[in-house]
PDB file of N, CA and C in Angstrom:
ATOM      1  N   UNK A   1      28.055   1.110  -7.483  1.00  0.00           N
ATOM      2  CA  UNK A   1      27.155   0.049  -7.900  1.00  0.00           C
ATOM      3  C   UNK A   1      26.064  -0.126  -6.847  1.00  0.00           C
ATOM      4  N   UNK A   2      25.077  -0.310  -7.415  1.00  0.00           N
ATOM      5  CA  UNK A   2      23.676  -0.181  -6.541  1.00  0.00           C
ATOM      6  C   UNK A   2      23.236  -1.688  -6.133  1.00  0.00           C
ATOM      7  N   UNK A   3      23.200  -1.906  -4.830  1.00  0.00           N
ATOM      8  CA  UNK A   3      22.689  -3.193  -4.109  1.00  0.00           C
ATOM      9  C   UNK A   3      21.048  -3.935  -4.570  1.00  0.00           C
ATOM     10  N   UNK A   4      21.022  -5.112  -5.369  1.00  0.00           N
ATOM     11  CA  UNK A   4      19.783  -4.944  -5.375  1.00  0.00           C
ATOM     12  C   UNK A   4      18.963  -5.972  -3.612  1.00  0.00           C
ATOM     13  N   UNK A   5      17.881  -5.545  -3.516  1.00  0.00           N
ATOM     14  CA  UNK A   5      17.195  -6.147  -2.039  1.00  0.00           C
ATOM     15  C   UNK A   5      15.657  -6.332  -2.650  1.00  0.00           C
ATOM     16  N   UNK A   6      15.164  -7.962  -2.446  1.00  0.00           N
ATOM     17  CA  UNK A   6      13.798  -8.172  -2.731  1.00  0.00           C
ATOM     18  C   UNK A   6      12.856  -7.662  -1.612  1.00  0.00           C
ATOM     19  N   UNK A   7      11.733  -7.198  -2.134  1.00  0.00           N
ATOM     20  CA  UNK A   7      10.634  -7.604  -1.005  1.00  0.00           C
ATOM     21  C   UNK A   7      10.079  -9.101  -0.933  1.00  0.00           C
ATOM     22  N   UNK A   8       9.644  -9.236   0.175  1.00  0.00           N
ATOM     23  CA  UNK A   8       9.115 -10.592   0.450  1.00  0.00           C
ATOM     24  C   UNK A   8       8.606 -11.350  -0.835  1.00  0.00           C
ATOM     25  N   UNK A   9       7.283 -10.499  -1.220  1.00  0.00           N
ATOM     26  CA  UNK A   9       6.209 -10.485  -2.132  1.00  0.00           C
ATOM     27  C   UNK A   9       7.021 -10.648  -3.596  1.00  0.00           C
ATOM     28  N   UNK A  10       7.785 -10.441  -3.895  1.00  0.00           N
ATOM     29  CA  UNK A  10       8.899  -9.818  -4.937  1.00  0.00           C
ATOM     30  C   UNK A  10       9.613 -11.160  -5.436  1.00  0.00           C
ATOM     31  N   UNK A  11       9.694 -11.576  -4.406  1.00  0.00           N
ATOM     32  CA  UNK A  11      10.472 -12.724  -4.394  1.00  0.00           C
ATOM     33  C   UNK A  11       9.572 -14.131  -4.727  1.00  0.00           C
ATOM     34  N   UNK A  12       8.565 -13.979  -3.887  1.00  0.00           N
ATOM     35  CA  UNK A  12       7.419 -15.117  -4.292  1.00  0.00           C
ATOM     36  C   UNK A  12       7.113 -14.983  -5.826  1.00  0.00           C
ATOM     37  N   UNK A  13       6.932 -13.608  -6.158  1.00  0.00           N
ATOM     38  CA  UNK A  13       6.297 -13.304  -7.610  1.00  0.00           C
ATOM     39  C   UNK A  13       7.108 -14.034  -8.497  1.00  0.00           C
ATOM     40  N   UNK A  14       8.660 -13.713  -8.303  1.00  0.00           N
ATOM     41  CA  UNK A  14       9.258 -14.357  -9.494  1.00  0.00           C
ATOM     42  C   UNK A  14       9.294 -15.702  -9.471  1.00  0.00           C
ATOM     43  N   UNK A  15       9.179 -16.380  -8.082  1.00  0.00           N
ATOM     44  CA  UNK A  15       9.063 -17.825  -7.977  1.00  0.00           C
ATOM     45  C   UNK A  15       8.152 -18.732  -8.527  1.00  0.00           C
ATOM     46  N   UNK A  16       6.864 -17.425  -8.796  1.00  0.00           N
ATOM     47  CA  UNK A  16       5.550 -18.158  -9.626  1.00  0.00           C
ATOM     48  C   UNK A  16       5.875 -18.340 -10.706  1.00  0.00           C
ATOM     49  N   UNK A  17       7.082 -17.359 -11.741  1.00  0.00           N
ATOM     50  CA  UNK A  17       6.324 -17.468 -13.227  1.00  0.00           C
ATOM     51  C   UNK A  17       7.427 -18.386 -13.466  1.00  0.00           C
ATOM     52  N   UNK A  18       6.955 -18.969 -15.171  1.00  0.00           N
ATOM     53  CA  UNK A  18       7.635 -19.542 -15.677  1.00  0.00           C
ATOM     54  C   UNK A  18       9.321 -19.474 -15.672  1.00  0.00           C
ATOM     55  N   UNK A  19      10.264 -20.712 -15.801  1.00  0.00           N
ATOM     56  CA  UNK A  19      11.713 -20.276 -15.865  1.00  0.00           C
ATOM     57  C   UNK A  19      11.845 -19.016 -16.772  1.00  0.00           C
ATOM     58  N   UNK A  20      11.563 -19.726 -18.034  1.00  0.00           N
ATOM     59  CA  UNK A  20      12.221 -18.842 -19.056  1.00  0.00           C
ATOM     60  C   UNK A  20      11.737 -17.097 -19.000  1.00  0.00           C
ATOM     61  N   UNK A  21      10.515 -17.314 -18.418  1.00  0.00           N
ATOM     62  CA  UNK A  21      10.347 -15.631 -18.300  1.00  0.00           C
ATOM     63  C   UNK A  21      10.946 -15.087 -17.055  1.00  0.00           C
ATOM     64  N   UNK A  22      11.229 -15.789 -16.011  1.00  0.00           N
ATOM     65  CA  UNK A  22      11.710 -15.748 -14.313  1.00  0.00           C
ATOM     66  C   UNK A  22      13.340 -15.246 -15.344  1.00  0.00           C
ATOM     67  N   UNK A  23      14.210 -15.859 -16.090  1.00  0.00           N
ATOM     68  CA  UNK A  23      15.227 -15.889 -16.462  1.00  0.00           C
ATOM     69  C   UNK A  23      15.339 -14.234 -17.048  1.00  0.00           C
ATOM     70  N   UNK A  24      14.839 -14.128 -17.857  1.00  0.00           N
ATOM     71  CA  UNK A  24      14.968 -12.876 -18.325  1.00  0.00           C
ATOM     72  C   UNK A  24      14.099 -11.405 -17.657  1.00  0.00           C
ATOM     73  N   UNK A  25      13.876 -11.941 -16.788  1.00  0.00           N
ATOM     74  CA  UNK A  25      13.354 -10.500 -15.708  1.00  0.00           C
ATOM     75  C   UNK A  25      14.647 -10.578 -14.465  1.00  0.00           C
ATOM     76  N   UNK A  26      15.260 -11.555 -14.424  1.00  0.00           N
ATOM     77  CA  UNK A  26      16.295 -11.664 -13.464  1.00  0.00           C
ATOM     78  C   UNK A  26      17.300 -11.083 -14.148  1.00  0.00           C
ATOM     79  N   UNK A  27      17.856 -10.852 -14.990  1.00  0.00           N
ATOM     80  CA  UNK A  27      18.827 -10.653 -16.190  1.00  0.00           C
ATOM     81  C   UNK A  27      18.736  -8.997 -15.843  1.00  0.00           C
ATOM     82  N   UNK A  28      17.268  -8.623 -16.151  1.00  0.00           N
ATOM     83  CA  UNK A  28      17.082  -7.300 -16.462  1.00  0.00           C
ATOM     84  C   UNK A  28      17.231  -6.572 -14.881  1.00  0.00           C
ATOM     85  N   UNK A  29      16.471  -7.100 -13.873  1.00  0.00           N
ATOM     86  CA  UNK A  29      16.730  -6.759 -12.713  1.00  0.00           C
ATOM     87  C   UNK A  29      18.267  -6.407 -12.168  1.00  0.00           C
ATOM     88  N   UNK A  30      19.234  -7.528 -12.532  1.00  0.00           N
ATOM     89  CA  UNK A  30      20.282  -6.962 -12.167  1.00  0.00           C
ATOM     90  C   UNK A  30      21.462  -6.169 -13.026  1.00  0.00           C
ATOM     91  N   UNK A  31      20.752  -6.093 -13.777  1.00  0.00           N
ATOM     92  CA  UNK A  31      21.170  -4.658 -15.209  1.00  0.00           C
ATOM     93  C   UNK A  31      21.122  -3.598 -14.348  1.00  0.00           C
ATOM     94  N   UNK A  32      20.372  -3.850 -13.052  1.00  0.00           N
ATOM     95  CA  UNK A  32      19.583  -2.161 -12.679  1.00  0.00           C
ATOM     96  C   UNK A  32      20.843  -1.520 -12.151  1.00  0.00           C
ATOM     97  N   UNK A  33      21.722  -2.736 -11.281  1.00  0.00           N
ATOM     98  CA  UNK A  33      22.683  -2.608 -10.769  1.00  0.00           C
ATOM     99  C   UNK A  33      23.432  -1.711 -10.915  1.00  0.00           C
ATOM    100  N   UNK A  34      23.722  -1.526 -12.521  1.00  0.00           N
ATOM    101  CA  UNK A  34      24.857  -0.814 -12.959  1.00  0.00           C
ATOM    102  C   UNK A  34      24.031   0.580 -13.321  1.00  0.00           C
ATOM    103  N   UNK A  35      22.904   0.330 -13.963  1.00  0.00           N
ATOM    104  CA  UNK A  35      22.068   1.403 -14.570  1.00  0.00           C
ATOM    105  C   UNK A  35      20.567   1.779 -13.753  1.00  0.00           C
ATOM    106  N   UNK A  36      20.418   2.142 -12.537  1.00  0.00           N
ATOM    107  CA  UNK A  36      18.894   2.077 -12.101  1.00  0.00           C
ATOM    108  C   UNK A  36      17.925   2.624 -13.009  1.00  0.00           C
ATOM    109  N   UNK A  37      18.026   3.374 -13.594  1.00  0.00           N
ATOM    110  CA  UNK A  37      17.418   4.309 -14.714  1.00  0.00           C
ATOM    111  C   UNK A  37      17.743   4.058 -16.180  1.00  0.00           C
ATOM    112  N   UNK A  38      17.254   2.929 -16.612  1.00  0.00           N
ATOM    113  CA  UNK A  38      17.257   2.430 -17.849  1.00  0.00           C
ATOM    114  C   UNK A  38      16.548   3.125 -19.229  1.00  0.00           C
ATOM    115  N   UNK A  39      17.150   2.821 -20.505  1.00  0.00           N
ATOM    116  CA  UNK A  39      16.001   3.651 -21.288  1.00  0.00           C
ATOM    117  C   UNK A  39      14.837   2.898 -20.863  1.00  0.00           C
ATOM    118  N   UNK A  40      13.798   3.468 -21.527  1.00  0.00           N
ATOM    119  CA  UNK A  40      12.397   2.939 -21.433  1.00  0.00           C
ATOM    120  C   UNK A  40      11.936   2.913 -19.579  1.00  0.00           C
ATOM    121  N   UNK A  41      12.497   2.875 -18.950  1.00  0.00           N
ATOM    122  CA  UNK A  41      11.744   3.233 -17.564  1.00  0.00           C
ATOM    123  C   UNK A  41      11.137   4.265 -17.334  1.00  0.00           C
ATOM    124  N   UNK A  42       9.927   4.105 -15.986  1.00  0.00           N
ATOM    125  CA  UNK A  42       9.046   4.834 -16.319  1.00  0.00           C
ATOM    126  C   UNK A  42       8.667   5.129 -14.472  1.00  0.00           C
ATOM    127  N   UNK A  43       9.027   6.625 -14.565  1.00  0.00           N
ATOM    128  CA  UNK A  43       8.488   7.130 -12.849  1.00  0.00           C
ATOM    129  C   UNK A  43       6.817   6.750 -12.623  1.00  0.00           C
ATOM    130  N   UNK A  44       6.635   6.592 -12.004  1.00  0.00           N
ATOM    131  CA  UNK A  44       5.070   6.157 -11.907  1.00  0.00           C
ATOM    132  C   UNK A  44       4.477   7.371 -10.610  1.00  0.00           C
ATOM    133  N   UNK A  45       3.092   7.545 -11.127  1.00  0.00           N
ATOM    134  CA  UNK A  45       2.819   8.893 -10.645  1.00  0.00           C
ATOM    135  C   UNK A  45       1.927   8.777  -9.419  1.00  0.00           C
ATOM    136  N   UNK A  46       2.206   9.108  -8.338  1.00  0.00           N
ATOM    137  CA  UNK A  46       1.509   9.219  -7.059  1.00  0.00           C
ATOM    138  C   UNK A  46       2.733   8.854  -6.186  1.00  0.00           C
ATOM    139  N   UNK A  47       4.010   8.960  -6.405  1.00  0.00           N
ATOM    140  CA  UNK A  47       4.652   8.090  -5.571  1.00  0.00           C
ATOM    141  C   UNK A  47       6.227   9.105  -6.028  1.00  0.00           C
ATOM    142  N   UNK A  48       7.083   9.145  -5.186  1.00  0.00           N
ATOM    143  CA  UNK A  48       7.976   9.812  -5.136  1.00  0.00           C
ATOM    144  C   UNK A  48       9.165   9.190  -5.705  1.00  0.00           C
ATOM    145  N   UNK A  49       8.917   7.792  -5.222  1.00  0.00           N
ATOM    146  CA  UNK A  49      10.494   7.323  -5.607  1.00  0.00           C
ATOM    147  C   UNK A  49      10.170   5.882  -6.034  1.00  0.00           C
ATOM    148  N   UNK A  50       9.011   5.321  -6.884  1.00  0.00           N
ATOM    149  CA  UNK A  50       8.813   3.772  -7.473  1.00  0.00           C
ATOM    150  C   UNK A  50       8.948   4.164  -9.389  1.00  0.00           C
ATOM    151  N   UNK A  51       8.965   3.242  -9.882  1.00  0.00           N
ATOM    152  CA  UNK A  51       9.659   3.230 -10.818  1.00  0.00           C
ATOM    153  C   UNK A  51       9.256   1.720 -11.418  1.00  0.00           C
ATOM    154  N   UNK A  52       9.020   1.726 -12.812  1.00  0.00           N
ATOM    155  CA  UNK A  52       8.734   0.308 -13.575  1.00  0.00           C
ATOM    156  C   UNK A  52       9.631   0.295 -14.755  1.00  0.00           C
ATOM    157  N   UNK A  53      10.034  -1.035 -14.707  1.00  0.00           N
ATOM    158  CA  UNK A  53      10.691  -1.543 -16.202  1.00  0.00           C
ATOM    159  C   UNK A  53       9.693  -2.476 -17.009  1.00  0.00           C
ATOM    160  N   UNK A  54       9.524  -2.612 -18.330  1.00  0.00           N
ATOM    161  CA  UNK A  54       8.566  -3.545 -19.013  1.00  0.00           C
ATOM    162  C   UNK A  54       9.782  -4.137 -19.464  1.00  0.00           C
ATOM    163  N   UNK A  55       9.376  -5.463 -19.397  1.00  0.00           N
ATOM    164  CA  UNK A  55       9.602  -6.990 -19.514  1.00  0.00           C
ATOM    165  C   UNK A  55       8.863  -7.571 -20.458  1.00  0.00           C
ATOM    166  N   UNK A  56       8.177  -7.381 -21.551  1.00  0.00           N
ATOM    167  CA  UNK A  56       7.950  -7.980 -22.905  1.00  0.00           C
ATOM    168  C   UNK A  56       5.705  -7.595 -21.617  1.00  0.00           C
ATOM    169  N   UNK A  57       5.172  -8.735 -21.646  1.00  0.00           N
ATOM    170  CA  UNK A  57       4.073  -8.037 -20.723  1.00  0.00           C
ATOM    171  C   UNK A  57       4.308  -8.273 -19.492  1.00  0.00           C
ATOM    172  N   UNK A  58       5.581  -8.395 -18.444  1.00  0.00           N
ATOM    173  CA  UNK A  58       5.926  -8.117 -17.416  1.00  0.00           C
ATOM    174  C   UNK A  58       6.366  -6.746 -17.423  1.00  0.00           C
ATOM    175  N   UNK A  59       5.930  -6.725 -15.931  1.00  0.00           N
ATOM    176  CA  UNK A  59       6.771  -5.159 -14.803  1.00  0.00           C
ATOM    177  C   UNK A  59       6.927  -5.662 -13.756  1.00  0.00           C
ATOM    178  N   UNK A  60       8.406  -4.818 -13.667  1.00  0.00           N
ATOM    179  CA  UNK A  60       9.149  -4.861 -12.264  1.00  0.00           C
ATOM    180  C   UNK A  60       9.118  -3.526 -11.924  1.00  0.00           C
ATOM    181  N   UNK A  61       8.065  -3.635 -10.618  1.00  0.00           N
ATOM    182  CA  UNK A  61       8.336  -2.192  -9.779  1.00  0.00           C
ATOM    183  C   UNK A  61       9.213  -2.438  -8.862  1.00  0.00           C
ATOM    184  N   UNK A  62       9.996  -1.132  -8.778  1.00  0.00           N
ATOM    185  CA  UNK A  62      11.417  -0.941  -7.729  1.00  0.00           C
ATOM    186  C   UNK A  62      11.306   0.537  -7.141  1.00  0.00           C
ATOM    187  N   UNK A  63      12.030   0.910  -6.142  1.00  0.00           N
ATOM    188  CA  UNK A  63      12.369   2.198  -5.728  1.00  0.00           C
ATOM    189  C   UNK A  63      13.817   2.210  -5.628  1.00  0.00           C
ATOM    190  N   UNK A  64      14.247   3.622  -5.428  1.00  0.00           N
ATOM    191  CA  UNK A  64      15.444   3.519  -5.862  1.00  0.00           C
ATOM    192  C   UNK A  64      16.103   4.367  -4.627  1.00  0.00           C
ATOM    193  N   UNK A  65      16.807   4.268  -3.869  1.00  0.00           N
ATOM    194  CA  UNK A  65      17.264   4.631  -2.613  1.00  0.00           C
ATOM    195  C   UNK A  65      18.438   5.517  -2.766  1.00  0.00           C
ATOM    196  N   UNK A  66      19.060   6.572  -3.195  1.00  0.00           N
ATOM    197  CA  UNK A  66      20.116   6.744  -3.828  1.00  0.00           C
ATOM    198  C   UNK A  66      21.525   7.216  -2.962  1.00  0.00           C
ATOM    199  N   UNK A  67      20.925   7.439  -1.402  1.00  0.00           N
ATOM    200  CA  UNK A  67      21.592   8.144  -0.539  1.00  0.00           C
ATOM    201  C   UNK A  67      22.258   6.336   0.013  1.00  0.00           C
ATOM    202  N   UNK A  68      22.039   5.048  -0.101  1.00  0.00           N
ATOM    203  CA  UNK A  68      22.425   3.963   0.363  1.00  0.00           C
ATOM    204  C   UNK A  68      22.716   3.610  -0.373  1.00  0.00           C
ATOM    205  N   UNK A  69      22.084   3.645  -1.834  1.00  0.00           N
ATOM    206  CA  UNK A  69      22.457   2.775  -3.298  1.00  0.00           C
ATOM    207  C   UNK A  69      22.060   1.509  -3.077  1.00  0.00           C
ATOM    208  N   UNK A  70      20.548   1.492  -2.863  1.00  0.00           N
ATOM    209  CA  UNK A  70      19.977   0.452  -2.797  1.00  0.00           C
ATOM    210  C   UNK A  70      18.748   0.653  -4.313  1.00  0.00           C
ATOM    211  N   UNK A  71      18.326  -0.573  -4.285  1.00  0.00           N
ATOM    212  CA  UNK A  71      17.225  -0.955  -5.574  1.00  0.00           C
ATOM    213  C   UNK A  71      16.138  -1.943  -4.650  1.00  0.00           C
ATOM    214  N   UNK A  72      15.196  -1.134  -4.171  1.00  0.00           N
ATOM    215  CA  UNK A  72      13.964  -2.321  -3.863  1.00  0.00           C
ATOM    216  C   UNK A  72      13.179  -2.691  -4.676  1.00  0.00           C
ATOM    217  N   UNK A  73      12.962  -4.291  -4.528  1.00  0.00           N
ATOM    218  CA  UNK A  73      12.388  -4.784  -6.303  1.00  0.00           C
ATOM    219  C   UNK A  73      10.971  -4.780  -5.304  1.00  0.00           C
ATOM    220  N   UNK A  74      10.111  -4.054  -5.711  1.00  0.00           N
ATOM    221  CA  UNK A  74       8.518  -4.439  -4.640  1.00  0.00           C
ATOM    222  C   UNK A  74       7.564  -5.445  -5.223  1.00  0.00           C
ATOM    223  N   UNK A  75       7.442  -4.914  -6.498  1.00  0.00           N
ATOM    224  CA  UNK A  75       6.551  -6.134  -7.491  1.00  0.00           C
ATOM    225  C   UNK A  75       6.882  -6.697  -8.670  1.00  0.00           C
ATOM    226  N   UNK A  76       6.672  -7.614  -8.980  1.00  0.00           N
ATOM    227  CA  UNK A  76       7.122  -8.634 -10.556  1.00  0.00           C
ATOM    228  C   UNK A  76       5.406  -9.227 -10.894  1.00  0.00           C
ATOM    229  N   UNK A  77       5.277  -8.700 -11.777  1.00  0.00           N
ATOM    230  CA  UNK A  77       3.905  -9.406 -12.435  1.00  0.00           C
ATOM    231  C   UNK A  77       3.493  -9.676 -13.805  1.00  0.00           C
ATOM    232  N   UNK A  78       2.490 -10.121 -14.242  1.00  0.00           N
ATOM    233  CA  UNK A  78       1.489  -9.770 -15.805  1.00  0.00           C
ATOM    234  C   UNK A  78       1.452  -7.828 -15.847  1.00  0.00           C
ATOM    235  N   UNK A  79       1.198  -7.524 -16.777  1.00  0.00           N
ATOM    236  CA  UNK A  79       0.915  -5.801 -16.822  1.00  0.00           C
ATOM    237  C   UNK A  79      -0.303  -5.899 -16.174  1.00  0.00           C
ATOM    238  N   UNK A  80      -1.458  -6.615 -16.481  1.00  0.00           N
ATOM    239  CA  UNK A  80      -2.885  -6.907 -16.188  1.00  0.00           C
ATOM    240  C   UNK A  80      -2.725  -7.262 -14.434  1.00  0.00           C
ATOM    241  N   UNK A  81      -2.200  -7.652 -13.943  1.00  0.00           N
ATOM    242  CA  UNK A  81      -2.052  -7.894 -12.380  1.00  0.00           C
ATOM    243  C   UNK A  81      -1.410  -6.474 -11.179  1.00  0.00           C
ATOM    244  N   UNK A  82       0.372  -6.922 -11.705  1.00  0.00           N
ATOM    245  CA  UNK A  82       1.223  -5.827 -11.223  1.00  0.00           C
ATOM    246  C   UNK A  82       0.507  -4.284 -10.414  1.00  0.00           C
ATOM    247  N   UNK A  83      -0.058  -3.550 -10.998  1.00  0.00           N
ATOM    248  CA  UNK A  83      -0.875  -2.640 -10.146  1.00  0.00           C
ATOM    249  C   UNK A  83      -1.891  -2.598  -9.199  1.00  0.00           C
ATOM    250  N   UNK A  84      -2.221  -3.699  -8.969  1.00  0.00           N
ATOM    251  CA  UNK A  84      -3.079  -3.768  -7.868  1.00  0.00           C
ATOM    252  C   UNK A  84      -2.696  -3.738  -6.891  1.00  0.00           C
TER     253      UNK A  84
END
């Protein structure tokens, strides 16, 4: 079972949004636990080891550590924000 660990930033993000959407990106986040590689996830390209889940128009970018079995959550945003 894979450890999940926020980034700083990660952590503020989810603190901004609403409960009910904060609720169900938390839900999904620690789904990762069991499954880091969910259907519908998506390697993201320039980068070796980050990785996004969609959240209705949220994303959670994470990397995935596999030699520690860690999950770094780096960003939680709008789709329209998240990549910057």
């Amino acid at each position: 079972m894979y450890k999940i660990v926020f980034k700083k930033t990660a952590g503020k993000d989810l603190e901004r949004l609403p409960n009910s959407i904060s609720e169900r990106i938390t839900l999904k986040i620690y789904a990762l636990q069991k499954e880091p590689r969910p259907q519908g996830v998506k390697k993201l390209a320039g980068s070796e080891n980050l990785y996004r889940i969609r959240i209705g128009d949220y994303r959670v970018i994470y990397s995935i550590f596999e030699n520690v079995l860690i999950i770094e959550i780096i960003r939680i945003g709008h789709r329209k924000d998240v990549y910057k």
